[in-house]
C-alpha atoms as a PDB file:
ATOM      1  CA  UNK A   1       9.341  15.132  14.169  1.00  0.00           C
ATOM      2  CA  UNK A   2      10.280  11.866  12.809  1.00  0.00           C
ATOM      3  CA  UNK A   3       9.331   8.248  14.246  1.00  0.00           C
ATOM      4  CA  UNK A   4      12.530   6.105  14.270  1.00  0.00           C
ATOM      5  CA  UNK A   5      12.408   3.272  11.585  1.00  0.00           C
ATOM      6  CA  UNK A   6      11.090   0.449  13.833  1.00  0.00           C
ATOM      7  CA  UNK A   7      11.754  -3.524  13.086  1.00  0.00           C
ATOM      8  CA  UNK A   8       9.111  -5.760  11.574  1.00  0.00           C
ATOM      9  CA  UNK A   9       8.139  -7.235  14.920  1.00  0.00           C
ATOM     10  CA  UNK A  10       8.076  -3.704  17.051  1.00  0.00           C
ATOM     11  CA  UNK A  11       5.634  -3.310  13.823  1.00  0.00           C
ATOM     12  CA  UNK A  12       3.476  -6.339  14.193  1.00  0.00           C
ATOM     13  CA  UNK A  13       3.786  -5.567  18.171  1.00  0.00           C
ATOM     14  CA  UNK A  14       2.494  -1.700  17.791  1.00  0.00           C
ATOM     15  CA  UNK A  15      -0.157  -3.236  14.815  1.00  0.00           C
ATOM     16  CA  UNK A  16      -0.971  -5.558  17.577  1.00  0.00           C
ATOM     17  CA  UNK A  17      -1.456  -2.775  20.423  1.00  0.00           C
ATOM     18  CA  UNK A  18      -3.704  -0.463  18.461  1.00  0.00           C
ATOM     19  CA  UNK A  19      -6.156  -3.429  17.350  1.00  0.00           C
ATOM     20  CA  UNK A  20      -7.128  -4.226  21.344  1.00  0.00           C
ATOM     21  CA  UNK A  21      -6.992  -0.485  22.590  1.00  0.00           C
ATOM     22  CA  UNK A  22      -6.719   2.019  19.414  1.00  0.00           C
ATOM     23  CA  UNK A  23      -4.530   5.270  20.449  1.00  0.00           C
ATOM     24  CA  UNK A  24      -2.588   8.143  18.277  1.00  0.00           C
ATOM     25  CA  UNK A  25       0.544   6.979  16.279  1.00  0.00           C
ATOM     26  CA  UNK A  26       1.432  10.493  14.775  1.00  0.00           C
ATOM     27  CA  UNK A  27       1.270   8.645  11.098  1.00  0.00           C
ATOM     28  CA  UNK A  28      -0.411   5.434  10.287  1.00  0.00           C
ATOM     29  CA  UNK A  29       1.271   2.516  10.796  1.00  0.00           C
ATOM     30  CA  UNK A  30       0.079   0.899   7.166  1.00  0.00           C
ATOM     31  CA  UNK A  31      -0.830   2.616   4.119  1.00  0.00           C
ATOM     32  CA  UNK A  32      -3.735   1.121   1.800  1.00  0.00           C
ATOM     33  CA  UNK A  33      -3.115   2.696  -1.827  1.00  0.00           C
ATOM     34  CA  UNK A  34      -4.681   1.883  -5.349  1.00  0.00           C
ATOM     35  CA  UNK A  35      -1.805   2.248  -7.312  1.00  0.00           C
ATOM     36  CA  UNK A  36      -4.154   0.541 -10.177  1.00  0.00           C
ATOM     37  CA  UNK A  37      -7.999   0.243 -10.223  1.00  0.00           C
ATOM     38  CA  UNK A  38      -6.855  -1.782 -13.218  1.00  0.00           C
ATOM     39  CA  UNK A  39      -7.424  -5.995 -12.547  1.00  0.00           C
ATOM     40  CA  UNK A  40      -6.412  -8.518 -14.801  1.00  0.00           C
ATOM     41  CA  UNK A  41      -8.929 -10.784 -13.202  1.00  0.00           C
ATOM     42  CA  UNK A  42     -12.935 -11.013 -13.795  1.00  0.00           C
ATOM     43  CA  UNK A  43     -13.654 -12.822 -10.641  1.00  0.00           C
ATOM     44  CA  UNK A  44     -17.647 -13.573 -11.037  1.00  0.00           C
ATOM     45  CA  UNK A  45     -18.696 -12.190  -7.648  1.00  0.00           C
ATOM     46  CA  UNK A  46     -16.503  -9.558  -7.474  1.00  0.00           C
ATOM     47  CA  UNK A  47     -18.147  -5.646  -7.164  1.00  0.00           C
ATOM     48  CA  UNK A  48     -15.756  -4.426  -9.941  1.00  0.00           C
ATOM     49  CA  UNK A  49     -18.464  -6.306 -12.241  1.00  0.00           C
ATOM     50  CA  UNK A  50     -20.795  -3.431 -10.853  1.00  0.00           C
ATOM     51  CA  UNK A  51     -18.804  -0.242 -11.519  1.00  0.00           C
ATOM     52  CA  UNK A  52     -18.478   1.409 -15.110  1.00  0.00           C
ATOM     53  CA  UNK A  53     -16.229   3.872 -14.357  1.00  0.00           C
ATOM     54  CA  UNK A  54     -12.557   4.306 -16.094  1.00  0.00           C
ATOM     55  CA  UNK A  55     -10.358   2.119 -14.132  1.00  0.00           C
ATOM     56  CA  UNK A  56      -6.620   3.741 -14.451  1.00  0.00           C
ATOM     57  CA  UNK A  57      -3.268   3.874 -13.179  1.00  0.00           C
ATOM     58  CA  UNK A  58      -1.715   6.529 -10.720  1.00  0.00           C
ATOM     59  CA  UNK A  59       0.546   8.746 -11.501  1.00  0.00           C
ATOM     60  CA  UNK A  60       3.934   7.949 -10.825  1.00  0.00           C
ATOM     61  CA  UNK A  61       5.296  11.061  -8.845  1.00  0.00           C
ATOM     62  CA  UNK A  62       1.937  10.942  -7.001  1.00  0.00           C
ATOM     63  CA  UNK A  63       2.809   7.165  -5.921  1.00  0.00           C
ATOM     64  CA  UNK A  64       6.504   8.436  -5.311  1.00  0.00           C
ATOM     65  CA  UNK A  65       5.380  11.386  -3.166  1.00  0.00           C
ATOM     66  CA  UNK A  66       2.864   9.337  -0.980  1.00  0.00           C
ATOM     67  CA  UNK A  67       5.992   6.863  -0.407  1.00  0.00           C
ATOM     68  CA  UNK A  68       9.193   9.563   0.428  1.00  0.00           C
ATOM     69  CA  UNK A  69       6.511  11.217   2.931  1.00  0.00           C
ATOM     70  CA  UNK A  70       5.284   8.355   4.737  1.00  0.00           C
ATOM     71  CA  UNK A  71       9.018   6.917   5.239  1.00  0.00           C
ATOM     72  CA  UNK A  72      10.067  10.135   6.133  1.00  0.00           C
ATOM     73  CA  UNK A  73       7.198   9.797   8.827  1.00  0.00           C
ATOM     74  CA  UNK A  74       8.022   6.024   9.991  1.00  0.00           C
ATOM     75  CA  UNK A  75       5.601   4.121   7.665  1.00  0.00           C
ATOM     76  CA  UNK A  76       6.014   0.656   8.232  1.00  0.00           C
ATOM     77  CA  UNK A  77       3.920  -1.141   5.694  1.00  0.00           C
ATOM     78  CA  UNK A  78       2.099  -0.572   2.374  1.00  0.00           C
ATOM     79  CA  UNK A  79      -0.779  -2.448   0.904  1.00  0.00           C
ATOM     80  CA  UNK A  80      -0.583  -1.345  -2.773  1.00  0.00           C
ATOM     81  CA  UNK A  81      -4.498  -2.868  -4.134  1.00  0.00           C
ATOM     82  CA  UNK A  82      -8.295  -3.102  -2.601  1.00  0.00           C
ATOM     83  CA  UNK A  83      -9.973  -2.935  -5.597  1.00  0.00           C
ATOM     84  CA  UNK A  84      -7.441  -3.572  -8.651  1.00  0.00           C
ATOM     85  CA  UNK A  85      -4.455  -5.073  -8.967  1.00  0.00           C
ATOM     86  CA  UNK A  86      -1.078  -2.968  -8.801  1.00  0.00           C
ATOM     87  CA  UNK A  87       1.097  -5.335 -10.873  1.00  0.00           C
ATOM     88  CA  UNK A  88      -0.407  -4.307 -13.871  1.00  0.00           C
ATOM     89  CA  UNK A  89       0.673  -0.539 -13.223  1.00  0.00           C
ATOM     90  CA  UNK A  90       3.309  -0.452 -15.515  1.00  0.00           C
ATOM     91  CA  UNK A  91       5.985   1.087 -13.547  1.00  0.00           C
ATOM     92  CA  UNK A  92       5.801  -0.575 -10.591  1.00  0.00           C
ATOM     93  CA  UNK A  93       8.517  -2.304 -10.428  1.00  0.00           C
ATOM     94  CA  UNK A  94      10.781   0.993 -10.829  1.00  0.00           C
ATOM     95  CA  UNK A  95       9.137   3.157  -8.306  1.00  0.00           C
ATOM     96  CA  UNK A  96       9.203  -0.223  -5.656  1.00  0.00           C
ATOM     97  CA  UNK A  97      12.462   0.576  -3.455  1.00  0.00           C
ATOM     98  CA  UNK A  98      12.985  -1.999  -0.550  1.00  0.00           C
ATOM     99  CA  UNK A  99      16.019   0.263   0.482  1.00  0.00           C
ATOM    100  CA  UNK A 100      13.351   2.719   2.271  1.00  0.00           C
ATOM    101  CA  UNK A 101      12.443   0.227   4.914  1.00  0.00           C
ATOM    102  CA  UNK A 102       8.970  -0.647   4.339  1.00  0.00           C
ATOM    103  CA  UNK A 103       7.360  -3.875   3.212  1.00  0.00           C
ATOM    104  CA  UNK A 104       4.814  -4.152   0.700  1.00  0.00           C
ATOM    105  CA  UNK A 105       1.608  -6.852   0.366  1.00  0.00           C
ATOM    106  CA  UNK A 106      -1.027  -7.275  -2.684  1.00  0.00           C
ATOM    107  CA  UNK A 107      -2.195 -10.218  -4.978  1.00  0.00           C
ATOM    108  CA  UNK A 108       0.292 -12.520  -6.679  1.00  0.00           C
ATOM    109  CA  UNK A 109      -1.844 -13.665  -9.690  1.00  0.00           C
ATOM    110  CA  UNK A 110       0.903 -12.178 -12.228  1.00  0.00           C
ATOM    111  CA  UNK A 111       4.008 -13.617 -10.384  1.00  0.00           C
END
């Protein structure tokens, strides 16, 4: 079963709701995903200083498969970064479609 595509306020209003008294959706409201652990900042207390791992991009049809499910279940938001910085993910800007109703947040450094 589908949730109906709901408006930005009866989002906010829901996000709202489940902050004070948290209760079952059926699918998140808001996604978090690290579309890049890439950053093209070196911020000097940041804990990316710490880790030595390989910092890469996600694959595109994994990115495209996490967004047709989640607006096929009512997602209403996307943050696309927590550690890196999704801009730099080279093909972000062709797998972004505002058509499917969901709004998307993350740093503006390379705007």
């Amino acid at each position: 079963m589908t949730m109906h595509r709901l408006t930005f306020q009866e989002y906010r209003t829901l996000w709202d709701l489940i902050s004070k008294k948290p209760f079952l959706t059926g699918f998140p409201l808001h996604l978090d995903i690290e579309l890049s652990s890439k950053c093209n900042l070196r911020c000097e207390n940041c804990f990316q200083n710490h880790i030595h791992s390989k910092r890469q991009n996600m694959e595109p049809d994994t990115y495209r498969q996490i967004i047709d499910e989640g607006v096929e279940e009512g997602l209403c938001a996307l943050k696309l970064q927590s550690r890196g910085e999704s801009l730099v993910h080279p093909n972000i800007i062709r797998n972004y479609n505002p058509k499917k109703g969901y709004s998307v947040t993350g740093s503006v450094t390379l705007i």
